[in-house]
C-alpha atoms as a PDB file:
ATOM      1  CA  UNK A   1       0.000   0.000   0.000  1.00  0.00           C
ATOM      2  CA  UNK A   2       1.437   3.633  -0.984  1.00  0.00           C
ATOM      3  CA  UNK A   3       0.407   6.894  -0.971  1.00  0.00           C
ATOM      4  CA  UNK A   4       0.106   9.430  -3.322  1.00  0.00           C
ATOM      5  CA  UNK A   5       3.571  11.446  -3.893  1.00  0.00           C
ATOM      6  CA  UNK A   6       1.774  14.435  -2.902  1.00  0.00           C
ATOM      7  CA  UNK A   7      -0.326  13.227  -0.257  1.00  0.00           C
ATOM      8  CA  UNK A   8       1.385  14.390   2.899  1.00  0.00           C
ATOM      9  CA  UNK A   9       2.722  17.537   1.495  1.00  0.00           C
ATOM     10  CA  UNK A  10       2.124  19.390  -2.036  1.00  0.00           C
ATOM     11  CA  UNK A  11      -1.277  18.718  -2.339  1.00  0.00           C
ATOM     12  CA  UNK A  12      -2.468  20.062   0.966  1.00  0.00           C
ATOM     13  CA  UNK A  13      -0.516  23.096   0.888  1.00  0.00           C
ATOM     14  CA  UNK A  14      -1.970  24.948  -1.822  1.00  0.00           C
ATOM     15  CA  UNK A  15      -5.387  25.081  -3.796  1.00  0.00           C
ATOM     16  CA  UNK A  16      -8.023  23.091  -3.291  1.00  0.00           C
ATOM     17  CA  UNK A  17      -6.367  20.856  -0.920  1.00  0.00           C
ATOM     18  CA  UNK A  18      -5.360  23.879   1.585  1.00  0.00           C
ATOM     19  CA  UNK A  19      -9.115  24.827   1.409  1.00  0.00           C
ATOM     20  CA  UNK A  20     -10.004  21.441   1.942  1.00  0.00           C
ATOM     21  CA  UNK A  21      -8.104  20.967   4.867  1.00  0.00           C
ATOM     22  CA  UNK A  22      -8.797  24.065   6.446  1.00  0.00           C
ATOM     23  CA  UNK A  23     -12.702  22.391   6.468  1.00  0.00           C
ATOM     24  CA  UNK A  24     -11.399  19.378   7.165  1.00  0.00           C
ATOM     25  CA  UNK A  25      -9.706  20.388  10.902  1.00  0.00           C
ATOM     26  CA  UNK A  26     -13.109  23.293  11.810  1.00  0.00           C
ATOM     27  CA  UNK A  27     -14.760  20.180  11.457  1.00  0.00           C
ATOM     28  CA  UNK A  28     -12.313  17.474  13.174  1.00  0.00           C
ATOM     29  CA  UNK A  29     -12.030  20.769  15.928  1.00  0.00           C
ATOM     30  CA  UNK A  30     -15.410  20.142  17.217  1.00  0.00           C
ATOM     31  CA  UNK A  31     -15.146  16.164  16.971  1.00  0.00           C
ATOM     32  CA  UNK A  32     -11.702  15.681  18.655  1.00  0.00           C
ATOM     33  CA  UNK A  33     -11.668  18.401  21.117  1.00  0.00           C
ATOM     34  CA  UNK A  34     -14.195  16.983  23.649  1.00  0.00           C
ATOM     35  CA  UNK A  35     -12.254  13.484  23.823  1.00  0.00           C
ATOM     36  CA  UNK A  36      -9.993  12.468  26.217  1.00  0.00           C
ATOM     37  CA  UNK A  37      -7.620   9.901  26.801  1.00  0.00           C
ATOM     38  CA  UNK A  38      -3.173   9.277  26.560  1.00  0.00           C
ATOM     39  CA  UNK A  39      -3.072   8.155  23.324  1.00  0.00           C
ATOM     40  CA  UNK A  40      -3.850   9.259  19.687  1.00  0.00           C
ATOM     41  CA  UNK A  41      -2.791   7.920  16.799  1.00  0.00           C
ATOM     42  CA  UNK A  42      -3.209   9.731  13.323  1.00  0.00           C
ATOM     43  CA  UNK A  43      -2.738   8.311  10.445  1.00  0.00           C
ATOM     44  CA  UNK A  44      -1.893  10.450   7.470  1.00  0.00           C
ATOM     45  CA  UNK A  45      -2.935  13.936   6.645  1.00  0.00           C
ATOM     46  CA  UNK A  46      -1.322  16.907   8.753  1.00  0.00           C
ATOM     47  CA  UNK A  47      -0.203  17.709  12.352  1.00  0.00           C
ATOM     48  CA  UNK A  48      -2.853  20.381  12.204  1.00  0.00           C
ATOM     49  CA  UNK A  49      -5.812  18.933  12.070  1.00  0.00           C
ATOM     50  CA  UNK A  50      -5.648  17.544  15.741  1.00  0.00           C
ATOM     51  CA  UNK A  51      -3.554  20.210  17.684  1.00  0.00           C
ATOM     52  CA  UNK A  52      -6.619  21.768  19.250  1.00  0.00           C
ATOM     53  CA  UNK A  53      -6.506  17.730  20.985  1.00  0.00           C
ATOM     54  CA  UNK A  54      -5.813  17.821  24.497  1.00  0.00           C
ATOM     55  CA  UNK A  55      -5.031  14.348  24.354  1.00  0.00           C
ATOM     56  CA  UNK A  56      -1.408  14.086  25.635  1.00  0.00           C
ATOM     57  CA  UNK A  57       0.622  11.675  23.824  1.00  0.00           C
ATOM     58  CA  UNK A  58      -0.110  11.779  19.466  1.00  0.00           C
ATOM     59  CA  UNK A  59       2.082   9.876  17.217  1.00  0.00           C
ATOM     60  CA  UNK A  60       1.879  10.297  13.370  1.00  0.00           C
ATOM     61  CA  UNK A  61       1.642   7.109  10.926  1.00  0.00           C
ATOM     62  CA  UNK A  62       2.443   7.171   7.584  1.00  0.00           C
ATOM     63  CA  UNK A  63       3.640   4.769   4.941  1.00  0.00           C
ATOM     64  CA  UNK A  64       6.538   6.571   3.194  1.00  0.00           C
ATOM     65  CA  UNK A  65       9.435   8.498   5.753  1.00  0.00           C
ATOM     66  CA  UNK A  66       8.156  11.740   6.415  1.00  0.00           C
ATOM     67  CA  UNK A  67      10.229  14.341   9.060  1.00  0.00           C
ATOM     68  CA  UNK A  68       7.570  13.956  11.933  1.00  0.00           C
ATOM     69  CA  UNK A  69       6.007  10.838  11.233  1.00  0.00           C
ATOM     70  CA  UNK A  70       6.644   7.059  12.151  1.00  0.00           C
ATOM     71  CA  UNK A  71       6.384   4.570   8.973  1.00  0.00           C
ATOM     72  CA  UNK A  72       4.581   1.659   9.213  1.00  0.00           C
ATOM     73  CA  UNK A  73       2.733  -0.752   6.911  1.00  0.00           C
ATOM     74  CA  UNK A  74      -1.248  -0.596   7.193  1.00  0.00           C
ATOM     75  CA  UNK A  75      -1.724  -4.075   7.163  1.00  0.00           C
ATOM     76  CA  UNK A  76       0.436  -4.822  10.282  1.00  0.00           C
ATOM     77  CA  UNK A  77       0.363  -1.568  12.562  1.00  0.00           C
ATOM     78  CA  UNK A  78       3.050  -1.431  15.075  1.00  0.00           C
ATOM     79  CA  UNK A  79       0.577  -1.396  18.263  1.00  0.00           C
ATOM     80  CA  UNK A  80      -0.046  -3.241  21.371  1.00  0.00           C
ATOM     81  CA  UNK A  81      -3.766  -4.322  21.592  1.00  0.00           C
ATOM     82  CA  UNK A  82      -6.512  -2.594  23.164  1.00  0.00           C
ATOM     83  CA  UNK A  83      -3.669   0.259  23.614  1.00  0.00           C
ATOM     84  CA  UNK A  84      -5.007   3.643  21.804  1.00  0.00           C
ATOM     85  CA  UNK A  85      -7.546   5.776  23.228  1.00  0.00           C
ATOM     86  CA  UNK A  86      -8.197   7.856  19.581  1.00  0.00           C
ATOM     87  CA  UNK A  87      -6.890   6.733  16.042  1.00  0.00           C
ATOM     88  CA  UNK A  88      -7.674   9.214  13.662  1.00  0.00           C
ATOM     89  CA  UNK A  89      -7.158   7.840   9.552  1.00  0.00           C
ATOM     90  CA  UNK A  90      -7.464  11.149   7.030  1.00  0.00           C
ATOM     91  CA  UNK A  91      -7.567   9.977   3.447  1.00  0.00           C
ATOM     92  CA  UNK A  92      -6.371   6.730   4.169  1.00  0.00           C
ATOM     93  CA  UNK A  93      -8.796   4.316   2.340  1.00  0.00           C
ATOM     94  CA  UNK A  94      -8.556   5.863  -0.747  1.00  0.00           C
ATOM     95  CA  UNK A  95      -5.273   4.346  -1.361  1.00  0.00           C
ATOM     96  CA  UNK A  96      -5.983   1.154   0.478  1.00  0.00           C
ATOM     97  CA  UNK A  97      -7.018  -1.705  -1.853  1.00  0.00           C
ATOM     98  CA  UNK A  98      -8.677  -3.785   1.332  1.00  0.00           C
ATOM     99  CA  UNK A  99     -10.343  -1.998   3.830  1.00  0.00           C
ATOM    100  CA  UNK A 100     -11.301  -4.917   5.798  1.00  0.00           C
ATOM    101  CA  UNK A 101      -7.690  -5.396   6.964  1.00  0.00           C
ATOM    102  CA  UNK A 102      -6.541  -1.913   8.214  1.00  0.00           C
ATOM    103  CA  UNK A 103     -10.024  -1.601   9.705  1.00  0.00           C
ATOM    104  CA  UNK A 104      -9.163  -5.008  11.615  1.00  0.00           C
ATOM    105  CA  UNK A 105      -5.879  -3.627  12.668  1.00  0.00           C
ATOM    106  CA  UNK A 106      -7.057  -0.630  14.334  1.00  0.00           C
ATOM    107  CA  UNK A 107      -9.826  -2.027  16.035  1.00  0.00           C
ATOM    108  CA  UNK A 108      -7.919  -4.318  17.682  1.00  0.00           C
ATOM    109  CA  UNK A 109      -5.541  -1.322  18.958  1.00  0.00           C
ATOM    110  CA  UNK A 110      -8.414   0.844  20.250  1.00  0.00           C
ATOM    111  CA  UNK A 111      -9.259   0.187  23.649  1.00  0.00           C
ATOM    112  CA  UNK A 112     -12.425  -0.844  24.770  1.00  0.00           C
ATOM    113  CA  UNK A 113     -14.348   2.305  24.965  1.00  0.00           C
ATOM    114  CA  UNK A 114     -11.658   3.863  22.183  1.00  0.00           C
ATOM    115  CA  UNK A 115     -12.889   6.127  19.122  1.00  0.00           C
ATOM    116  CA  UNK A 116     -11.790   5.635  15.461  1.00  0.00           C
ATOM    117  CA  UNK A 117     -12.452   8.577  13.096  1.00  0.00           C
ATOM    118  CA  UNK A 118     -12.316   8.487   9.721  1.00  0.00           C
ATOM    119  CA  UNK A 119     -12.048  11.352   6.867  1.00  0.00           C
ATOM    120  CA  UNK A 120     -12.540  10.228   3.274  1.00  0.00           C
ATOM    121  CA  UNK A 121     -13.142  11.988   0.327  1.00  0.00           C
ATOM    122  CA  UNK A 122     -16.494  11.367  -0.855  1.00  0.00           C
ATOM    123  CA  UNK A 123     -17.038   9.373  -4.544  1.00  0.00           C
ATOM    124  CA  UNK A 124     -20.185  10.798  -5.210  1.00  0.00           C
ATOM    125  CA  UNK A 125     -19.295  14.692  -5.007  1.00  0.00           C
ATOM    126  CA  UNK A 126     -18.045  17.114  -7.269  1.00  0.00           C
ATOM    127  CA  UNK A 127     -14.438  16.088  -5.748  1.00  0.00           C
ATOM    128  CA  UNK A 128     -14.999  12.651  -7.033  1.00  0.00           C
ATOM    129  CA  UNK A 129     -16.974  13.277 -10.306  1.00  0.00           C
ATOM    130  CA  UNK A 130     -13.785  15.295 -11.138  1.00  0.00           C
ATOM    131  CA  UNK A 131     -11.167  12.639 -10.559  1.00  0.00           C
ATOM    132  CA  UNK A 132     -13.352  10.058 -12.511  1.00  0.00           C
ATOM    133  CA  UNK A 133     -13.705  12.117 -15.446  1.00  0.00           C
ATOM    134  CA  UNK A 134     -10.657  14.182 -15.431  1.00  0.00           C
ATOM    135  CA  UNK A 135      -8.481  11.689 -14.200  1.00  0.00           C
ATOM    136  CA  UNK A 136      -6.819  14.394 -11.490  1.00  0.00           C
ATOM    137  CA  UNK A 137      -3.958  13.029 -10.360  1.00  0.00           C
ATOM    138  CA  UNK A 138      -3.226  15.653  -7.790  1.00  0.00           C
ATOM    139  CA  UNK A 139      -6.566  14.770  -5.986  1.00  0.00           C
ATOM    140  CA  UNK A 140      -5.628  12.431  -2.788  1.00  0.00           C
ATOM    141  CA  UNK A 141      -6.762   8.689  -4.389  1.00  0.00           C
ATOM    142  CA  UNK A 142      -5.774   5.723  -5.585  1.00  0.00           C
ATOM    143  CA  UNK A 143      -8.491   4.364  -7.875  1.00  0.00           C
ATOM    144  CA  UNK A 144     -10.472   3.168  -4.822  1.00  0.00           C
ATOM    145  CA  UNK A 145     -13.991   4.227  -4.576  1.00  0.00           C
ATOM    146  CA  UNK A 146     -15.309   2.983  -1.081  1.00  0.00           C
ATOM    147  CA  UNK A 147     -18.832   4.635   0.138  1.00  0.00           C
ATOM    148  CA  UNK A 148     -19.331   5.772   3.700  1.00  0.00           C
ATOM    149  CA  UNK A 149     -22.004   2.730   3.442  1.00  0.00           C
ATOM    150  CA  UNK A 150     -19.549   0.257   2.659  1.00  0.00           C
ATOM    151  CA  UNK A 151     -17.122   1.574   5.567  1.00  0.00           C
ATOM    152  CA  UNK A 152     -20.053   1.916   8.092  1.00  0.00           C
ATOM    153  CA  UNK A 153     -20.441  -2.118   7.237  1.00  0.00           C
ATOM    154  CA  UNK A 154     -17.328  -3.540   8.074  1.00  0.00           C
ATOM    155  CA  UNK A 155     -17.167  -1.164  11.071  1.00  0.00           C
ATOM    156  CA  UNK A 156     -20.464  -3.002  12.397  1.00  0.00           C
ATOM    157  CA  UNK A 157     -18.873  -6.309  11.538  1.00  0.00           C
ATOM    158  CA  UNK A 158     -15.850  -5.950  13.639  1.00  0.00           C
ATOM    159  CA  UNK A 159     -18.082  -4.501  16.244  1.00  0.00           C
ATOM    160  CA  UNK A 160     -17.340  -0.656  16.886  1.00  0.00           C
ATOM    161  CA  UNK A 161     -21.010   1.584  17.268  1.00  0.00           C
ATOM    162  CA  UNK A 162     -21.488   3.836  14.460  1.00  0.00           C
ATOM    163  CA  UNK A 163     -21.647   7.511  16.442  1.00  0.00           C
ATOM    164  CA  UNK A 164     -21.443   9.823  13.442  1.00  0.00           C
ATOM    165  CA  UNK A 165     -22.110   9.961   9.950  1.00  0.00           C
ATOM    166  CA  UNK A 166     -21.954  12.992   7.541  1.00  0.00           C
ATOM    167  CA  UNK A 167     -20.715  14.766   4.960  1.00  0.00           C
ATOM    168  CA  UNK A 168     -19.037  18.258   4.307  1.00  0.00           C
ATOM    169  CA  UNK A 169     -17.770  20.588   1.710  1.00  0.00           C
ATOM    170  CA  UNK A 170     -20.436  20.743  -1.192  1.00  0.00           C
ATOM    171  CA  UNK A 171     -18.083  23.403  -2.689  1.00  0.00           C
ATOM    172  CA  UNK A 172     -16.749  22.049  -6.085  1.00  0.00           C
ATOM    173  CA  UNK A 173     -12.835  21.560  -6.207  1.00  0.00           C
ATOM    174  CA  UNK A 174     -11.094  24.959  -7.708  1.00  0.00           C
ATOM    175  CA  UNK A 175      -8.144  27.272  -7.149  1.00  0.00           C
ATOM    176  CA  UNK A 176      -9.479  30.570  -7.530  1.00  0.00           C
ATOM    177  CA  UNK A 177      -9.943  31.862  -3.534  1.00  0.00           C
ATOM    178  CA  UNK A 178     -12.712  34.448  -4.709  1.00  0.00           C
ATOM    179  CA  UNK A 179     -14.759  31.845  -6.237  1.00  0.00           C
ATOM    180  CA  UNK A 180     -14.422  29.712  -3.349  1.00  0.00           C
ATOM    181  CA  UNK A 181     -15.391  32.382  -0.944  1.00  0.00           C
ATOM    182  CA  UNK A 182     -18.421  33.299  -3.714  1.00  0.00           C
ATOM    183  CA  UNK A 183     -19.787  30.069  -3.091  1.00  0.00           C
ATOM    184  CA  UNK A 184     -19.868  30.177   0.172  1.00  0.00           C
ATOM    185  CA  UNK A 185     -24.104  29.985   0.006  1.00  0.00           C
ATOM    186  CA  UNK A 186     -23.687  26.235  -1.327  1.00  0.00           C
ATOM    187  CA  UNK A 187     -22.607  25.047   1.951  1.00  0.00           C
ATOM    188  CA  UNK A 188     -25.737  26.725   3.626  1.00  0.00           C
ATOM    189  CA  UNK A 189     -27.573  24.964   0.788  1.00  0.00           C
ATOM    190  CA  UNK A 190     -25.825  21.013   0.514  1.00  0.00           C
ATOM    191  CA  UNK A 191     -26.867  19.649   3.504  1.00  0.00           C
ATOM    192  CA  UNK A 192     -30.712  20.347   2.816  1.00  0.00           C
ATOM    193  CA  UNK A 193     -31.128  19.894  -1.002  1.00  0.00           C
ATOM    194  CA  UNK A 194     -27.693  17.256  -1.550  1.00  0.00           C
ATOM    195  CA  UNK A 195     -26.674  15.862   1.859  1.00  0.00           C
ATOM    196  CA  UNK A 196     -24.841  12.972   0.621  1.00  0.00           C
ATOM    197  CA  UNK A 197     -22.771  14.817  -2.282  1.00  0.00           C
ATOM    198  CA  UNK A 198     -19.972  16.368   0.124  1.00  0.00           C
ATOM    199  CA  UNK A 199     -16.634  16.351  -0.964  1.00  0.00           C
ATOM    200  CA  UNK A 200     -15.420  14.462   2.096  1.00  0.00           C
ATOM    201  CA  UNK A 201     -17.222  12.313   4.762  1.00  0.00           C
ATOM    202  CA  UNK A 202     -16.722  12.015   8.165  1.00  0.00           C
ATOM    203  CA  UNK A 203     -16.895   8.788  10.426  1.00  0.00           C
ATOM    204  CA  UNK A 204     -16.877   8.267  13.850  1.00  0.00           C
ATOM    205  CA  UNK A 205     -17.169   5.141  15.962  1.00  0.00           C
ATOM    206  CA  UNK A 206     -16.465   3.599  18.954  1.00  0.00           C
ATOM    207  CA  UNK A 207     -15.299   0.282  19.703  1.00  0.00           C
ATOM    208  CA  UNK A 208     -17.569  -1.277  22.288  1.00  0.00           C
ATOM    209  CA  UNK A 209     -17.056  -1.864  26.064  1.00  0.00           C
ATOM    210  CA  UNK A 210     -16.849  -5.380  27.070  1.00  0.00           C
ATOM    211  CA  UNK A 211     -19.702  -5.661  29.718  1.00  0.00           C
ATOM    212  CA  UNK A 212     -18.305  -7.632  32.804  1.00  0.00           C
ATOM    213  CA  UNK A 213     -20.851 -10.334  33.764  1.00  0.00           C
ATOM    214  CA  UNK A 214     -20.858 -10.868  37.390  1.00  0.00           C
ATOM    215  CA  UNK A 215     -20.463 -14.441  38.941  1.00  0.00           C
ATOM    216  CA  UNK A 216     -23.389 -15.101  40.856  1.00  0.00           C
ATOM    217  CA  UNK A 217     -22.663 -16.397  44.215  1.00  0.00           C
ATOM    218  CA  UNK A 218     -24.999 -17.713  46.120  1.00  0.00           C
ATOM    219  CA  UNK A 219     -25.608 -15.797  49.423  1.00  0.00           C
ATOM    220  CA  UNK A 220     -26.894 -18.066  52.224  1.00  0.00           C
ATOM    221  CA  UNK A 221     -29.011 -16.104  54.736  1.00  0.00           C
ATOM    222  CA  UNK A 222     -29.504 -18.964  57.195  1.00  0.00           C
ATOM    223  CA  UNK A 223     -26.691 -21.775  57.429  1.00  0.00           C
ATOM    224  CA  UNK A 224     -28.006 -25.234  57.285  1.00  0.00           C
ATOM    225  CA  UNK A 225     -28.091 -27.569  60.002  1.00  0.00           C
ATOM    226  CA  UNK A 226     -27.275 -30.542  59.149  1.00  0.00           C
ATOM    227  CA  UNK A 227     -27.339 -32.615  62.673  1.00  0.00           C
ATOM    228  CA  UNK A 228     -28.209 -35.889  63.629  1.00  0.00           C
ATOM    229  CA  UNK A 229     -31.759 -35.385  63.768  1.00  0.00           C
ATOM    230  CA  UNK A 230     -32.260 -33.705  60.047  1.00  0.00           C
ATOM    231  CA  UNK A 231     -30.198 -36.702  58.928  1.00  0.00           C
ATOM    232  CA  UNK A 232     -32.446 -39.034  60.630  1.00  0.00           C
ATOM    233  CA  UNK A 233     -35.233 -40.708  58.004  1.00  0.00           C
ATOM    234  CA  UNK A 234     -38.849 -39.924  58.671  1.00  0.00           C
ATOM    235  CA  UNK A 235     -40.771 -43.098  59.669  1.00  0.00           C
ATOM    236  CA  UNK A 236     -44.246 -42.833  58.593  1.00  0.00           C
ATOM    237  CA  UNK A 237     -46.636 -44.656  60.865  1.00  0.00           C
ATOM    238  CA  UNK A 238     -49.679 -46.412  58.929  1.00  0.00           C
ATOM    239  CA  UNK A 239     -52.845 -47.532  60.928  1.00  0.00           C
ATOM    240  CA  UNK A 240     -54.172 -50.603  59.435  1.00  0.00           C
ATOM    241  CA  UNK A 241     -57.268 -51.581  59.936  1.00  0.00           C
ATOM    242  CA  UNK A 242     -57.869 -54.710  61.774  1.00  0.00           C
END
């Protein structure tokens, strides 16, 4: 699995990506902020997007050797289980051919009680139409198309609760900053008349707690007495009739 050459650095420095980002971490801002924990985890994207965390420890995964960052492979991540309080993955799975398996790997790093959040740019948006039909190859992917539908399934199938689903940016993809702030009114508009045509989603979940089953013990109120006399059989006396 590799990412774009851009992916960590050209692309999300200038036009669209910067504006893109910029959305990207108001958004994350709200999301991140309120959770708590010692360790967070992002994988790709930029430093930025979680500094508002107040989580202490964060550690930066990406596939290619990048000044800040830790590489690892996706399919084997470098973590002791049940370990990471927050693992944040920010257009990941558009360069990851199965899903399933780096899905697998960081749930069984999240703790029980742990939160996985996800940022993916969206197929069916303007971002994606573009990259189809244009064949952009500075936009963030890979060739893989995965819906937020598809992701929310294997999520349920490893067994982390689906907290949030929804999608942002309904802004097309362009480089002119006047035109971007010009259309402005469409992100008023998206989420009533085209709610699932954002250029990126978001996904949050949380993997689930394992509920501790007590063992029953049996309280005894009153201590049996077992003596001579409870021990003793009953002998039933039967009156015959002469």
């Amino acid at each position: 699995m590799s990412f774009h050459p851009c992916y960590l650095s050209s692309w999300l420095k200038k036009e669209p990506g910067a504006l893109l980002m910029e959305m990207e971490r108001e958004q994350l801002q709200k999301l991140i902020t309120p959770m708590h924990g010692n360790y967070l985890i992002q994988i790709g994207g930029l430093p930025e997007l979680v500094a508002s965390s107040r989580i202490r420890f964060k550690w930066f995964f990406n596939t290619q050797a990048k000044s800040g960052s830790i590489q690892v492979a996706l399919d084997e991540l470098p973590l002791i289980p049940e370990s990471v309080d927050v693992i944040l993955m920010v257009h990941v799975l558009e360069f990851v051919a199965n899903p399933a398996v780096l899905l697998r790997e960081v749930y069984q790093a999240l703790a029980p009680g742990g939160q996985l959040v996800i940022i993916s740019l969206n197929p069916w948006s303007l971002w994606g139409l573009k990259h189809a039909f244009t064949q952009d190859h500075e936009l963030p992917w890979n060739g893989h198309y995965w819906t937020a539908w598809q992701v929310k399934h294997w999520m349920r199938e490893l067994g982390l609760r689906v907290v949030m689903s929804d999608t942002f940016c309904f802004r097309p993809p362009m480089r002119s900053l006047r035109w971007w702030q010009r259309l402005l009114w469409l992100e008023a508009l998206g989420p009533f008349c085209f709610p699932a045509c954002g250029g990126f989603n978001i996904l949050a979940a949380q993997k689930r707690k394992r509920t501790k089953i007590p063992i029953l013990q049996v309280a005894w109120s009153k201590k049996m007495n077992l003596n001579k006399s409870s021990l003793e059989p009953s002998v039933r006396i039967i009156n015959k009739e002469p």
